[in-house]
PDB file of N, CA and C in Angstrom:
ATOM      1  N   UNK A   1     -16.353  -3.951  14.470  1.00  0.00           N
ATOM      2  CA  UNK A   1     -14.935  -4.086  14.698  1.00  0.00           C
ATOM      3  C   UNK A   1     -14.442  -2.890  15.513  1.00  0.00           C
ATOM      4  N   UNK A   2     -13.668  -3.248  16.561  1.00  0.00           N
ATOM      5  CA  UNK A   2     -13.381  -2.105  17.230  1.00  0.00           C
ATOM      6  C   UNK A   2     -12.075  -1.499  17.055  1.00  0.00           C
ATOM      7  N   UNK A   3     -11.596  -0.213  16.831  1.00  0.00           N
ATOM      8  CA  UNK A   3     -10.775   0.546  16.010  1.00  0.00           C
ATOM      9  C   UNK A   3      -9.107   0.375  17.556  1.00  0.00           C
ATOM     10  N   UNK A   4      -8.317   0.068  17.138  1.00  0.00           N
ATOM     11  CA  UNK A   4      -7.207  -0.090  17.817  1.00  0.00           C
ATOM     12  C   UNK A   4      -6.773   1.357  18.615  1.00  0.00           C
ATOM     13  N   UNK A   5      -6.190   0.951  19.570  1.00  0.00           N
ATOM     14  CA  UNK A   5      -5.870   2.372  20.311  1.00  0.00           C
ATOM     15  C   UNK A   5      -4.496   2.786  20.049  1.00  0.00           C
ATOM     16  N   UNK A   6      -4.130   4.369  19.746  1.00  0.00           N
ATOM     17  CA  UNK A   6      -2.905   4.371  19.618  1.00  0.00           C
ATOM     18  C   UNK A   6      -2.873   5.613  20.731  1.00  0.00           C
ATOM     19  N   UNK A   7      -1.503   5.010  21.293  1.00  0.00           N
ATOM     20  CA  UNK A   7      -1.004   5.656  22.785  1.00  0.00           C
ATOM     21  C   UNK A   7      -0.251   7.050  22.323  1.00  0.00           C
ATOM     22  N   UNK A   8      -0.102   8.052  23.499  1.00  0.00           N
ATOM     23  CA  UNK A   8       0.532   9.321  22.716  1.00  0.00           C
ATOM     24  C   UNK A   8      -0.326  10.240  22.532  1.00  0.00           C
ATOM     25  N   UNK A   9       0.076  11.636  23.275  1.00  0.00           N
ATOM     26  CA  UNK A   9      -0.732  12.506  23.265  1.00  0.00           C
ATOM     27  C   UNK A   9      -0.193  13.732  21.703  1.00  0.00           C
ATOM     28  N   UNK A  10       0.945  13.098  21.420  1.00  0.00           N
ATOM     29  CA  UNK A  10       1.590  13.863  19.927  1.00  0.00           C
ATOM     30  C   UNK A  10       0.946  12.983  19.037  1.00  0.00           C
ATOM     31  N   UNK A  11       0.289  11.727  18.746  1.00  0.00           N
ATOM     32  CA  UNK A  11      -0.438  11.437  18.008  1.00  0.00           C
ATOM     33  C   UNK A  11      -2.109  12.029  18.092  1.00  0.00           C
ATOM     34  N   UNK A  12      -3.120  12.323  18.886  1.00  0.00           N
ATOM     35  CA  UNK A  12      -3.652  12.775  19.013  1.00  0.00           C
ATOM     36  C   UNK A  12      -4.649  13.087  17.411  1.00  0.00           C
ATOM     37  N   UNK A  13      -4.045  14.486  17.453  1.00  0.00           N
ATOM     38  CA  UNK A  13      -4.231  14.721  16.140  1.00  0.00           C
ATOM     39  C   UNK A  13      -3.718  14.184  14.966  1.00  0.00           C
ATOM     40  N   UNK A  14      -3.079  13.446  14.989  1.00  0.00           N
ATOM     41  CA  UNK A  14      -2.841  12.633  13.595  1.00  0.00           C
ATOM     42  C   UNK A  14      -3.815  11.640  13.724  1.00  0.00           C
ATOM     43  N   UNK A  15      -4.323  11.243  14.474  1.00  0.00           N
ATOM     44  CA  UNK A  15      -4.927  10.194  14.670  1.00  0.00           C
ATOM     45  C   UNK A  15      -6.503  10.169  14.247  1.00  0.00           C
ATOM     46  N   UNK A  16      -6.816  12.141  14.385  1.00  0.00           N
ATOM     47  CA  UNK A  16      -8.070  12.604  13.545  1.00  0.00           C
ATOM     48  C   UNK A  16      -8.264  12.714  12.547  1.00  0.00           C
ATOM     49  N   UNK A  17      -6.562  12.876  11.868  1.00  0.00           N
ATOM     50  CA  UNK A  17      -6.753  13.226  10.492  1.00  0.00           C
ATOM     51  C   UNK A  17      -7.093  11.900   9.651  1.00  0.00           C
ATOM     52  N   UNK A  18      -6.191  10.997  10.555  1.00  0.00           N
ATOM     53  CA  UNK A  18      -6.207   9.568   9.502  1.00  0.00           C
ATOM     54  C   UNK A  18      -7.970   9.096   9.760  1.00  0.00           C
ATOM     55  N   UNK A  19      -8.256   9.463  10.469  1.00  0.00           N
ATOM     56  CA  UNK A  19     -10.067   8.946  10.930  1.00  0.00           C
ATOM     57  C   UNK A  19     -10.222   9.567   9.493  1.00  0.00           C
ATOM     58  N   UNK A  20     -10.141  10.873   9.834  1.00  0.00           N
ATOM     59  CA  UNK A  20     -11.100  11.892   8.692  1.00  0.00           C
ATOM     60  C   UNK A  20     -10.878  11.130   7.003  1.00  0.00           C
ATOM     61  N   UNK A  21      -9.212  11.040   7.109  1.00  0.00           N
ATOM     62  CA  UNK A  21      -9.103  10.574   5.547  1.00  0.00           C
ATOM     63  C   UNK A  21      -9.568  10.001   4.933  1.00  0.00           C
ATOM     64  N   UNK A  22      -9.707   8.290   6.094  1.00  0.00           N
ATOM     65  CA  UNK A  22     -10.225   6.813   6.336  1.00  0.00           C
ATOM     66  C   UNK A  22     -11.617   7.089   5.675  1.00  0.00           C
ATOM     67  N   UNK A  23     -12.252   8.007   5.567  1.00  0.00           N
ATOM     68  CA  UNK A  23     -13.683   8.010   5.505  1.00  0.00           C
ATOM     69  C   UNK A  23     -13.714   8.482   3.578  1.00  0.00           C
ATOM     70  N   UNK A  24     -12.773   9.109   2.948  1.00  0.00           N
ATOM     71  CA  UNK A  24     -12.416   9.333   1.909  1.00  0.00           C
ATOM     72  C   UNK A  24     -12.702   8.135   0.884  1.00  0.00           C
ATOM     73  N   UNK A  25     -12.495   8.373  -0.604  1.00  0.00           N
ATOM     74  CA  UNK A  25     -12.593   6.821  -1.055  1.00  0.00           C
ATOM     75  C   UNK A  25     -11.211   7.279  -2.206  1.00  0.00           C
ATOM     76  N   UNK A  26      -9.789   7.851  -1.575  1.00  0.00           N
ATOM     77  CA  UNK A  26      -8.840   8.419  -2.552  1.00  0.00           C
ATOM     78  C   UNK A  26      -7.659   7.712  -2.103  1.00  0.00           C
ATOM     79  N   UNK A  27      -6.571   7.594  -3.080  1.00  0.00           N
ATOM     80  CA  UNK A  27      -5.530   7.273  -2.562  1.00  0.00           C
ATOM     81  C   UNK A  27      -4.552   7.665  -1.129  1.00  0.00           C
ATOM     82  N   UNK A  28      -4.012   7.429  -0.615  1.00  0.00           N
ATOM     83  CA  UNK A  28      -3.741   7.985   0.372  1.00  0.00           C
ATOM     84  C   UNK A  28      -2.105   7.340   0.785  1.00  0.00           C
ATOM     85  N   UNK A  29      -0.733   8.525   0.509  1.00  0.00           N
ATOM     86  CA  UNK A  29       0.350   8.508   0.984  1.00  0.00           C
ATOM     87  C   UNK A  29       0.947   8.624   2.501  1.00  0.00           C
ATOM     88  N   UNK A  30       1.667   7.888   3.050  1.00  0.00           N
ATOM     89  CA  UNK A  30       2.065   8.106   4.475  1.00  0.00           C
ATOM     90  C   UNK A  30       3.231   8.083   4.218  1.00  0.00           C
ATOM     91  N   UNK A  31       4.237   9.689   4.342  1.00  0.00           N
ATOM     92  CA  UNK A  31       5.888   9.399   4.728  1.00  0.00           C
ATOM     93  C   UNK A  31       6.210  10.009   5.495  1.00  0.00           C
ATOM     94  N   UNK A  32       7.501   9.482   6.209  1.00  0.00           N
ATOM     95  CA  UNK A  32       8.070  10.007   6.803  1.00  0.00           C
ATOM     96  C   UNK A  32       9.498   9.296   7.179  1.00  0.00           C
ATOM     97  N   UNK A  33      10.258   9.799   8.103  1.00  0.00           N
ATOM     98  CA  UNK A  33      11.426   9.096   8.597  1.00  0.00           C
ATOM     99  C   UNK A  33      10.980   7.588   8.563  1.00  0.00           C
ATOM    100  N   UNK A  34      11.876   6.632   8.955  1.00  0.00           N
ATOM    101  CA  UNK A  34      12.030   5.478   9.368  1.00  0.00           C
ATOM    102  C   UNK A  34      11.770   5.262  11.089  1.00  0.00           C
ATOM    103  N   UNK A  35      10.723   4.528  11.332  1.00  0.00           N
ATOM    104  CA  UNK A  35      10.288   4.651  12.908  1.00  0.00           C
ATOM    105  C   UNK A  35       9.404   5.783  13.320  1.00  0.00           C
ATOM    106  N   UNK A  36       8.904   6.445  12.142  1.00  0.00           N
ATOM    107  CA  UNK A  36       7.968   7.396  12.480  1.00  0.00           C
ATOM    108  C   UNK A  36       6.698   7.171  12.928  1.00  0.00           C
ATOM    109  N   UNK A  37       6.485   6.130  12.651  1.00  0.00           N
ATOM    110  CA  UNK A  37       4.818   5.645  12.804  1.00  0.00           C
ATOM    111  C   UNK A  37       4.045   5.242  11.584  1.00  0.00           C
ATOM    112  N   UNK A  38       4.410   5.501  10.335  1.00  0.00           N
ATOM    113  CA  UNK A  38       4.388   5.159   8.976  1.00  0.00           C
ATOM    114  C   UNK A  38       2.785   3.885   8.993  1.00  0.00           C
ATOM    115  N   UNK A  39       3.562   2.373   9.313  1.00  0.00           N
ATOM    116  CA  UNK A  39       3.189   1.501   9.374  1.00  0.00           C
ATOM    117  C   UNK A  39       1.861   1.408  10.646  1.00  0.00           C
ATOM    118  N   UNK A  40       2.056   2.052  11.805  1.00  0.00           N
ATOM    119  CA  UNK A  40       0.635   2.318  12.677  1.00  0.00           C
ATOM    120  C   UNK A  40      -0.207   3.051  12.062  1.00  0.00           C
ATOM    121  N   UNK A  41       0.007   4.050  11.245  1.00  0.00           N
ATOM    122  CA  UNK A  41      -1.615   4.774  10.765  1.00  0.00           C
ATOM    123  C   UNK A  41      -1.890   4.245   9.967  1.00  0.00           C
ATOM    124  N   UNK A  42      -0.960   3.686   8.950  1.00  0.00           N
ATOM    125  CA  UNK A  42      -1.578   2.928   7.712  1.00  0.00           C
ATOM    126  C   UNK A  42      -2.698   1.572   8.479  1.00  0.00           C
ATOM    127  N   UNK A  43      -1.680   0.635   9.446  1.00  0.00           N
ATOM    128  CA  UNK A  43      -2.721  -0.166  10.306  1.00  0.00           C
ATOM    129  C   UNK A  43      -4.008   0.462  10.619  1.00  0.00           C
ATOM    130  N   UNK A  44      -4.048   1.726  10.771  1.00  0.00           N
ATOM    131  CA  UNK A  44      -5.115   2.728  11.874  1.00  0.00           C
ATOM    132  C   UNK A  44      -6.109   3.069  10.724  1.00  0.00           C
ATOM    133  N   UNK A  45      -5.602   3.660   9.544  1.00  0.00           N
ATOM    134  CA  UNK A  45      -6.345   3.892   9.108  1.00  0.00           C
ATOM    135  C   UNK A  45      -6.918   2.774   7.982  1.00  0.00           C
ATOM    136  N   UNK A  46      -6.590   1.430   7.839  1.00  0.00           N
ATOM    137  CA  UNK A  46      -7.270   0.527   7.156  1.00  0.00           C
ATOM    138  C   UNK A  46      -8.522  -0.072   7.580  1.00  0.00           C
ATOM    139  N   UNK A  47      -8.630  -0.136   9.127  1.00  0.00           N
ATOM    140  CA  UNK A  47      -8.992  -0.126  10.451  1.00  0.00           C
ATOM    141  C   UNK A  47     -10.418   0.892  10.493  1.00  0.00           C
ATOM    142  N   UNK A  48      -9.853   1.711  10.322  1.00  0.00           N
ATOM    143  CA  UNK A  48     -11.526   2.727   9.851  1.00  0.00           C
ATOM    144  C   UNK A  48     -11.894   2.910   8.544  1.00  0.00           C
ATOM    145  N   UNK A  49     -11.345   2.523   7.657  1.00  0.00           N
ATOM    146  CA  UNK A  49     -12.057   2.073   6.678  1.00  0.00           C
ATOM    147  C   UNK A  49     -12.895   1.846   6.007  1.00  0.00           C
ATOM    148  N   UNK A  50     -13.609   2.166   5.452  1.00  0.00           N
ATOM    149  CA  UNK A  50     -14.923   1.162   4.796  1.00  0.00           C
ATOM    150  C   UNK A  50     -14.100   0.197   3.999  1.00  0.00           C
ATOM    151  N   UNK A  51     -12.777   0.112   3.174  1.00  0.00           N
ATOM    152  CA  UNK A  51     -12.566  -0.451   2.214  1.00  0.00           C
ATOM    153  C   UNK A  51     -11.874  -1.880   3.170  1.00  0.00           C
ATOM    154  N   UNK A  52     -11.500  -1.337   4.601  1.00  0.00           N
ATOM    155  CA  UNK A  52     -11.226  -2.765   5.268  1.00  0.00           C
ATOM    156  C   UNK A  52     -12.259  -3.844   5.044  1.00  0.00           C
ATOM    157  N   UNK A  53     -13.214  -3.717   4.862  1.00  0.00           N
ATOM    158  CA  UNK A  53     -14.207  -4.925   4.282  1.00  0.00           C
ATOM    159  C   UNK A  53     -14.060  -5.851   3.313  1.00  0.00           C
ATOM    160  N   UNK A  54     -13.603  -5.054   2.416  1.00  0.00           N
ATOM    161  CA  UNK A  54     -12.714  -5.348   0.791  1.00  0.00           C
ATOM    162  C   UNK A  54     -11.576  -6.363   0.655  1.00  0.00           C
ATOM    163  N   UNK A  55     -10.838  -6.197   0.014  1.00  0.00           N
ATOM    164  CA  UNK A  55      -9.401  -7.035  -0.137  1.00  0.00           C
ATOM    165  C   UNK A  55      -7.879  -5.778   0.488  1.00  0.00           C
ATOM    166  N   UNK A  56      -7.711  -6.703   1.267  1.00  0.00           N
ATOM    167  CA  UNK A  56      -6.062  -5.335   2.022  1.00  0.00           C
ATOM    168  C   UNK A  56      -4.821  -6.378   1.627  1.00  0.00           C
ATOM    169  N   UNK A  57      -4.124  -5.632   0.538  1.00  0.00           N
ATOM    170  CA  UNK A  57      -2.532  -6.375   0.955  1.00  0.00           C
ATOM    171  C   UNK A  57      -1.610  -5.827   1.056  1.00  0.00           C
ATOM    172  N   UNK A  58      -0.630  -6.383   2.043  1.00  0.00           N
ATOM    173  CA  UNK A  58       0.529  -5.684   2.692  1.00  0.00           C
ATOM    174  C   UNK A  58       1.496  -6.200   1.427  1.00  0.00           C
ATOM    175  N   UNK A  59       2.631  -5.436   0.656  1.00  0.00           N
ATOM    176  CA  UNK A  59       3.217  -5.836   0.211  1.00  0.00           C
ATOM    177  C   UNK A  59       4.900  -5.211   0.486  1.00  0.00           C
ATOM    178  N   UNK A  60       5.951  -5.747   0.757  1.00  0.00           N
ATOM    179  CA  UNK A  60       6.867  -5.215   1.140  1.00  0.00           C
ATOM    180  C   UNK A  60       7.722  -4.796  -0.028  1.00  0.00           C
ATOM    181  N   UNK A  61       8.249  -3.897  -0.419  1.00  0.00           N
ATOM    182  CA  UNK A  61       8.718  -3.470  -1.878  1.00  0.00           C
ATOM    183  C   UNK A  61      10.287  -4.106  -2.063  1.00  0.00           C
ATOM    184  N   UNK A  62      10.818  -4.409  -0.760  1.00  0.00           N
ATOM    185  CA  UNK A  62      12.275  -4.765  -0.840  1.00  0.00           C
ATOM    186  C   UNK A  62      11.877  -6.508  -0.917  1.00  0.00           C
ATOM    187  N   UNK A  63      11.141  -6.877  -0.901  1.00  0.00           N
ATOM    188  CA  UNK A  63      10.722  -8.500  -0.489  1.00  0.00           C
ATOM    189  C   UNK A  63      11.055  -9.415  -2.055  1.00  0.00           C
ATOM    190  N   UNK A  64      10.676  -8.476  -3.172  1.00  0.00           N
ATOM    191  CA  UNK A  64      10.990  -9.032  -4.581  1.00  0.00           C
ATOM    192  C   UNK A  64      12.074  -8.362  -5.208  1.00  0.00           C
ATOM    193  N   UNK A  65      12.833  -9.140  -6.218  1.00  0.00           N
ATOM    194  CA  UNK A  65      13.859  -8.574  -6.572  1.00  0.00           C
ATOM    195  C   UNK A  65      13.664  -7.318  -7.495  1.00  0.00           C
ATOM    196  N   UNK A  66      14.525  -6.540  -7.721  1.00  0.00           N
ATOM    197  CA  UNK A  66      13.771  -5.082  -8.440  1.00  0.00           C
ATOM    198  C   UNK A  66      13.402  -5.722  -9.731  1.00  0.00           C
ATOM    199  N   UNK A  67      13.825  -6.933 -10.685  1.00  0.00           N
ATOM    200  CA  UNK A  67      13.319  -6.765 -12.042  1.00  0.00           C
ATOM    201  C   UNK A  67      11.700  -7.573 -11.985  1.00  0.00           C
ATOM    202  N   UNK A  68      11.609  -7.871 -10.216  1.00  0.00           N
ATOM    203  CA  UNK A  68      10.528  -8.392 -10.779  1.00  0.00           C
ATOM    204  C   UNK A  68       8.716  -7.571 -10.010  1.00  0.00           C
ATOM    205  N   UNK A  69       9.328  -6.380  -9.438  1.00  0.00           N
ATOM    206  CA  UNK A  69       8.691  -5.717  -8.390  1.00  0.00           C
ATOM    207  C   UNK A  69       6.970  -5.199  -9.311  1.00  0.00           C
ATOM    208  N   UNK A  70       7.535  -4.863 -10.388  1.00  0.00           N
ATOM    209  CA  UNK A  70       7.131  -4.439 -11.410  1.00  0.00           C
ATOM    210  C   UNK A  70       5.723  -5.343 -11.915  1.00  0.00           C
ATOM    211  N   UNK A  71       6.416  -6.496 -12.043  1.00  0.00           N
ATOM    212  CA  UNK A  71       5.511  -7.404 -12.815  1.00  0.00           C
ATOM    213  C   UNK A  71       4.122  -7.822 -11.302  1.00  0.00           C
ATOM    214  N   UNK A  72       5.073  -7.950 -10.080  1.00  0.00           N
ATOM    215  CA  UNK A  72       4.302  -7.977  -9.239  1.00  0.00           C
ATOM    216  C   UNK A  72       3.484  -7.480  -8.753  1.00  0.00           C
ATOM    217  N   UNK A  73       3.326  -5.986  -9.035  1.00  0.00           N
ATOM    218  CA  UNK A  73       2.145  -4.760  -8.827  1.00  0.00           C
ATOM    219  C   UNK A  73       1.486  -4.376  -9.547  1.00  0.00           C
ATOM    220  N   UNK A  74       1.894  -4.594 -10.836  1.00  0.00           N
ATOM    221  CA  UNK A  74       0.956  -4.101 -11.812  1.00  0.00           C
ATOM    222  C   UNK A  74       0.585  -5.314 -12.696  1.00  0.00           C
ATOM    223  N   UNK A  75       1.247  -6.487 -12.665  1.00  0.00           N
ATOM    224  CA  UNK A  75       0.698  -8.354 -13.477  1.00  0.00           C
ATOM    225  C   UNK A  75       1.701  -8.029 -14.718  1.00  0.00           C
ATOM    226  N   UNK A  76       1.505  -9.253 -15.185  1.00  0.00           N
ATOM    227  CA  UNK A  76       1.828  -9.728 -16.315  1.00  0.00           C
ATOM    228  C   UNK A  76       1.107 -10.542 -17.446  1.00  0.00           C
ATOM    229  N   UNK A  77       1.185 -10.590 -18.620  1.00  0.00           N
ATOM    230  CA  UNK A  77       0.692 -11.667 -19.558  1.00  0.00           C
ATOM    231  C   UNK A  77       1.658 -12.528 -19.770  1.00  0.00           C
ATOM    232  N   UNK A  78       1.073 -13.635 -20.303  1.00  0.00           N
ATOM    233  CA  UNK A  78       1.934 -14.873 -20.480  1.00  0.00           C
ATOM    234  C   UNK A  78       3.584 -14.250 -21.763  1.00  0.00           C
ATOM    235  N   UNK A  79       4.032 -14.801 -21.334  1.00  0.00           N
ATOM    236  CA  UNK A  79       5.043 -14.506 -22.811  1.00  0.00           C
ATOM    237  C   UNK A  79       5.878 -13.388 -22.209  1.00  0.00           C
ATOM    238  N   UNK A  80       5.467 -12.140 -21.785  1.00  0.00           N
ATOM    239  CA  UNK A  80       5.745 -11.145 -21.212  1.00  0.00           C
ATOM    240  C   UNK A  80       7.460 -11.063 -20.911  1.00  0.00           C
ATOM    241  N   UNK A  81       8.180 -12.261 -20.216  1.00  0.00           N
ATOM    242  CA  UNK A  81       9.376 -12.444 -19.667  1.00  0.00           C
ATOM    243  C   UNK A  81       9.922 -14.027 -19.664  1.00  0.00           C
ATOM    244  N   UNK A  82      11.088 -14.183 -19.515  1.00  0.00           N
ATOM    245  CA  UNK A  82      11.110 -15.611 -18.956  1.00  0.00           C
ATOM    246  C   UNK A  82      10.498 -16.289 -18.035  1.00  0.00           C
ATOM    247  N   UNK A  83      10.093 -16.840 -18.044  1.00  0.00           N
ATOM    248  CA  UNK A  83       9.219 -17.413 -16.495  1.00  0.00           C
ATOM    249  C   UNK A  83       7.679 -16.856 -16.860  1.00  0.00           C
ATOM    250  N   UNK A  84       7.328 -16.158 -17.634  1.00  0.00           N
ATOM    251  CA  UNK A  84       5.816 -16.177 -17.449  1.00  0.00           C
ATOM    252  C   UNK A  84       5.190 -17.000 -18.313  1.00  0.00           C
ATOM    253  N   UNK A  85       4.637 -17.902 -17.595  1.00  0.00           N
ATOM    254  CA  UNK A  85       4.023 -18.838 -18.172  1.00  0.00           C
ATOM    255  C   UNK A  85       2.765 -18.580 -18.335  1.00  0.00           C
ATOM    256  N   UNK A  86       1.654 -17.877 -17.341  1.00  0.00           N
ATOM    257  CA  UNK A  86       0.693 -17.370 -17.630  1.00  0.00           C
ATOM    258  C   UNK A  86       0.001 -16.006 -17.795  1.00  0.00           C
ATOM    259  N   UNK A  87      -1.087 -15.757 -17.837  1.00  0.00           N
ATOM    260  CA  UNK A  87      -1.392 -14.422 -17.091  1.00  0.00           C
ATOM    261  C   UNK A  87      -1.391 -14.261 -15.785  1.00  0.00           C
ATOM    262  N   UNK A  88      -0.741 -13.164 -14.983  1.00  0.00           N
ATOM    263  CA  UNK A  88      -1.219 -13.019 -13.153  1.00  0.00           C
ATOM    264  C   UNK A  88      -1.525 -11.529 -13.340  1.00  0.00           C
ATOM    265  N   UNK A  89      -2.593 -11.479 -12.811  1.00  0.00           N
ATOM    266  CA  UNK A  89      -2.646  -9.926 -12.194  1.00  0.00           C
ATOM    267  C   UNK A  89      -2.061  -9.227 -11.290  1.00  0.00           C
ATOM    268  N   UNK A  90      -1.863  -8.564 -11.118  1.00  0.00           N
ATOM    269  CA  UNK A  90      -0.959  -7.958 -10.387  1.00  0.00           C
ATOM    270  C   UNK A  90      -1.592  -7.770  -8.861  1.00  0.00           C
ATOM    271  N   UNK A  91      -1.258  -7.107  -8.037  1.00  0.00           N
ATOM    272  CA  UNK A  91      -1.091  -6.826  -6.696  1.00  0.00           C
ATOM    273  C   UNK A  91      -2.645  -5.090  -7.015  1.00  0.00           C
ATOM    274  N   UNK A  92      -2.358  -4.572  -7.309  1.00  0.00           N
ATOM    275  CA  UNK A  92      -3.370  -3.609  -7.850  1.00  0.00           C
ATOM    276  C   UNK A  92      -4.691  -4.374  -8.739  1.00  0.00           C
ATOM    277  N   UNK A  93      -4.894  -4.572  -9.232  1.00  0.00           N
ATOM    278  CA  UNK A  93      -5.809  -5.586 -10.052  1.00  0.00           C
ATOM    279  C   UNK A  93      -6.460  -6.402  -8.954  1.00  0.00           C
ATOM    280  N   UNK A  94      -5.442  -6.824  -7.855  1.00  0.00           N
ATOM    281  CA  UNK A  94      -6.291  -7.858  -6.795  1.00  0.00           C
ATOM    282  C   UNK A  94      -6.971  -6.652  -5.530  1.00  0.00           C
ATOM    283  N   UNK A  95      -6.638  -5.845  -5.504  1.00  0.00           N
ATOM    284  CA  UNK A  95      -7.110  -5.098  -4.472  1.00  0.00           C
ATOM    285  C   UNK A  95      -7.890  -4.278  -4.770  1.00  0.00           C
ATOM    286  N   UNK A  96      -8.252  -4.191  -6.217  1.00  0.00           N
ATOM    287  CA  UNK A  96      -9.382  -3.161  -6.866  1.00  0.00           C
ATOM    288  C   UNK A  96     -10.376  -3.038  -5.981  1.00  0.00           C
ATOM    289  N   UNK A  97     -10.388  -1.832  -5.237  1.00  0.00           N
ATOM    290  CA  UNK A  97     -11.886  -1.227  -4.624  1.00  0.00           C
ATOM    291  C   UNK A  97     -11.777  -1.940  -3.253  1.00  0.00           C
ATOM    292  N   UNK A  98     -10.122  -2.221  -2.547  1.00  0.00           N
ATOM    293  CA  UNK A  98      -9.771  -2.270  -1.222  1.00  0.00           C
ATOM    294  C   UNK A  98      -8.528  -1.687  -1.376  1.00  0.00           C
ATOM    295  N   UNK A  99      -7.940  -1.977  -0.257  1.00  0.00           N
ATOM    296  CA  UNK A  99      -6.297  -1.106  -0.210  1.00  0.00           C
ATOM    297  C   UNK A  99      -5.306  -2.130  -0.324  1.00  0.00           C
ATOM    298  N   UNK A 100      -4.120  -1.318  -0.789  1.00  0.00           N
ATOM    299  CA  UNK A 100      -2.886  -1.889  -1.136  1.00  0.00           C
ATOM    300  C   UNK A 100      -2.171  -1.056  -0.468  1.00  0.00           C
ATOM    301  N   UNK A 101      -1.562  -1.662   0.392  1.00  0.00           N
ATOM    302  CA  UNK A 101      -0.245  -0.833   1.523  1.00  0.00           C
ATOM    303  C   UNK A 101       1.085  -1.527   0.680  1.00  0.00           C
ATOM    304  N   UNK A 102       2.201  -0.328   0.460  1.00  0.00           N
ATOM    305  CA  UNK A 102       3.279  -0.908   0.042  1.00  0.00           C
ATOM    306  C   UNK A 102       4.093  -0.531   0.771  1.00  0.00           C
ATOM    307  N   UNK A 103       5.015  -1.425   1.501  1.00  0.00           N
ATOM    308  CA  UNK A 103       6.018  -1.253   2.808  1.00  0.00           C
ATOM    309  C   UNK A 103       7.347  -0.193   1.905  1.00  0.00           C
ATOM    310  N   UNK A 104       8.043  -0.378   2.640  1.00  0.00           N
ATOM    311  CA  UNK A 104       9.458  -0.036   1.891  1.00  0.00           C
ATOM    312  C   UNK A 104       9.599   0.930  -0.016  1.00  0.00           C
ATOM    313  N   UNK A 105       8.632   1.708   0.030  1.00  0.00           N
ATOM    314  CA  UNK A 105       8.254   1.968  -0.958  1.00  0.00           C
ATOM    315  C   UNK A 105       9.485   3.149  -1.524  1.00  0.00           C
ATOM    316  N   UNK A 106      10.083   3.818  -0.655  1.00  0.00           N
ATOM    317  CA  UNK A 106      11.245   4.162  -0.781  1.00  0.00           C
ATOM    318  C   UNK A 106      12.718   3.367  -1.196  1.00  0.00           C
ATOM    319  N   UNK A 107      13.052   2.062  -1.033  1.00  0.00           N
ATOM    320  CA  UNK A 107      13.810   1.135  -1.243  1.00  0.00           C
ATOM    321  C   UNK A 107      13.763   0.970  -2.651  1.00  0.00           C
ATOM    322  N   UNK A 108      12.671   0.984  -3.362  1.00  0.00           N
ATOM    323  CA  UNK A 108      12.425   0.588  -4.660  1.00  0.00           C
ATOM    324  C   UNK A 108      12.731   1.415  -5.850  1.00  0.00           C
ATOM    325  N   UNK A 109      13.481   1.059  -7.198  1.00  0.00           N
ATOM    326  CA  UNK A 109      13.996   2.020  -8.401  1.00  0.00           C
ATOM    327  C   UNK A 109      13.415   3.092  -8.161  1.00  0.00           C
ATOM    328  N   UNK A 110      14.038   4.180  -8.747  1.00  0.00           N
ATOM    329  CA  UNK A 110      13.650   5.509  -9.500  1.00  0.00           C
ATOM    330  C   UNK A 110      12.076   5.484 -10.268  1.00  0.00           C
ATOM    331  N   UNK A 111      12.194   4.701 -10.825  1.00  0.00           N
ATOM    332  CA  UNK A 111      11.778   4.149 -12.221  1.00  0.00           C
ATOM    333  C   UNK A 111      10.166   3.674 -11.840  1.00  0.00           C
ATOM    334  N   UNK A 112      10.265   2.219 -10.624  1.00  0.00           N
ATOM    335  CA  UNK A 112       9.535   1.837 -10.286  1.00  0.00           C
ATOM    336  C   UNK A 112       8.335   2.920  -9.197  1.00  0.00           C
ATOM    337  N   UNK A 113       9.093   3.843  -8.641  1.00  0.00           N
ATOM    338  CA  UNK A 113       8.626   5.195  -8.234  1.00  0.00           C
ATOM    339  C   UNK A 113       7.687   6.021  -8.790  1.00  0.00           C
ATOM    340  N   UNK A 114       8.179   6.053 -10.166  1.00  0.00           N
ATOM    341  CA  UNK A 114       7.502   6.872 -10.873  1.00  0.00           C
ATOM    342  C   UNK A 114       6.505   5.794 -11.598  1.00  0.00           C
ATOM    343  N   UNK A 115       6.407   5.014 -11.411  1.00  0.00           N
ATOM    344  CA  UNK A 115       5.308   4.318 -12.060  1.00  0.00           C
ATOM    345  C   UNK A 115       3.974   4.434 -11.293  1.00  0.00           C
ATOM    346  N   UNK A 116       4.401   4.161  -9.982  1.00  0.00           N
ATOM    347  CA  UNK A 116       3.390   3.871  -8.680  1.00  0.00           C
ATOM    348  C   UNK A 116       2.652   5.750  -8.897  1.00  0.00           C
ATOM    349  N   UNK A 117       3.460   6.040  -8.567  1.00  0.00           N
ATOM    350  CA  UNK A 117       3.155   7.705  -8.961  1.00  0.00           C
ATOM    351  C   UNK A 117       2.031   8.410  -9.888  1.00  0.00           C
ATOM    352  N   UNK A 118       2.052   7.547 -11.078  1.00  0.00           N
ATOM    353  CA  UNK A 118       1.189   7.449 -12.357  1.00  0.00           C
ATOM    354  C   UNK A 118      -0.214   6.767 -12.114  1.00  0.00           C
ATOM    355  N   UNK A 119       0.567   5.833 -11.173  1.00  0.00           N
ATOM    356  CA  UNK A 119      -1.280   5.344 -10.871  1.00  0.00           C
ATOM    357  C   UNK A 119      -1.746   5.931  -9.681  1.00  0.00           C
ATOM    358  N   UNK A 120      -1.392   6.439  -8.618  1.00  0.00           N
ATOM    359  CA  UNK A 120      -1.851   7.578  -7.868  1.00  0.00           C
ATOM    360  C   UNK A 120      -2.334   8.644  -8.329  1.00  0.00           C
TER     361      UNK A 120
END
């Protein structure tokens, strides 16, 4: 698979680091402003990867409503809430030992923050 090109001589070196990270087998945070490039290294670095082989899901954090963001990343058992009718695993559980990119991860509770946090 051939690794995407990113244009920009101010990326450059970011562009080594995310190689270097890519080769890591650890969690790995990207922030910054809005329009920073956020979403290209995460692309870049899934891309060099070994775990791109694996299971990758993009999940957008503003996409579910906040009471249910929760149940969506980390699963549920049946009974759990209204509406759960069964067991689902969560969004983590499905990507075990590939990556989970979460968009908008700033948008999301306090609460739900500090959860993601705990499993990092």
């Amino acid at each position: 698979m051939e690794k995407p090109q990113i244009i920009g001589y101010a990326y450059k070196g970011l562009k080594q680091i995310v190689e270097k990270y890519a080769q890591a087998k650890s969690p790995v945070l990207f922030v910054g402003e809005r329009g920073a490039g956020k979403e290209l290294f995460a692309s870049y670095y899934i891309k060099c990867s070994e775990c791109s082989k694996e299971k990758v899901s993009k999940v957008n954090c503003t996409a579910f409503p906040r009471e249910l963001l929760s149940s969506e990343i980390f699963g549920h058992v049946e009974g759990a809430f209204t509406g759960a009718t069964h067991d689902k695993p969560g969004f983590i559980a499905v990507c075990d030992g590939g990556i989970l990119f979460l968009d908008e991860l700033g948008a999301a509770s306090r609460e739900f923050q500090t959860l993601i946090l705990r499993v990092i």
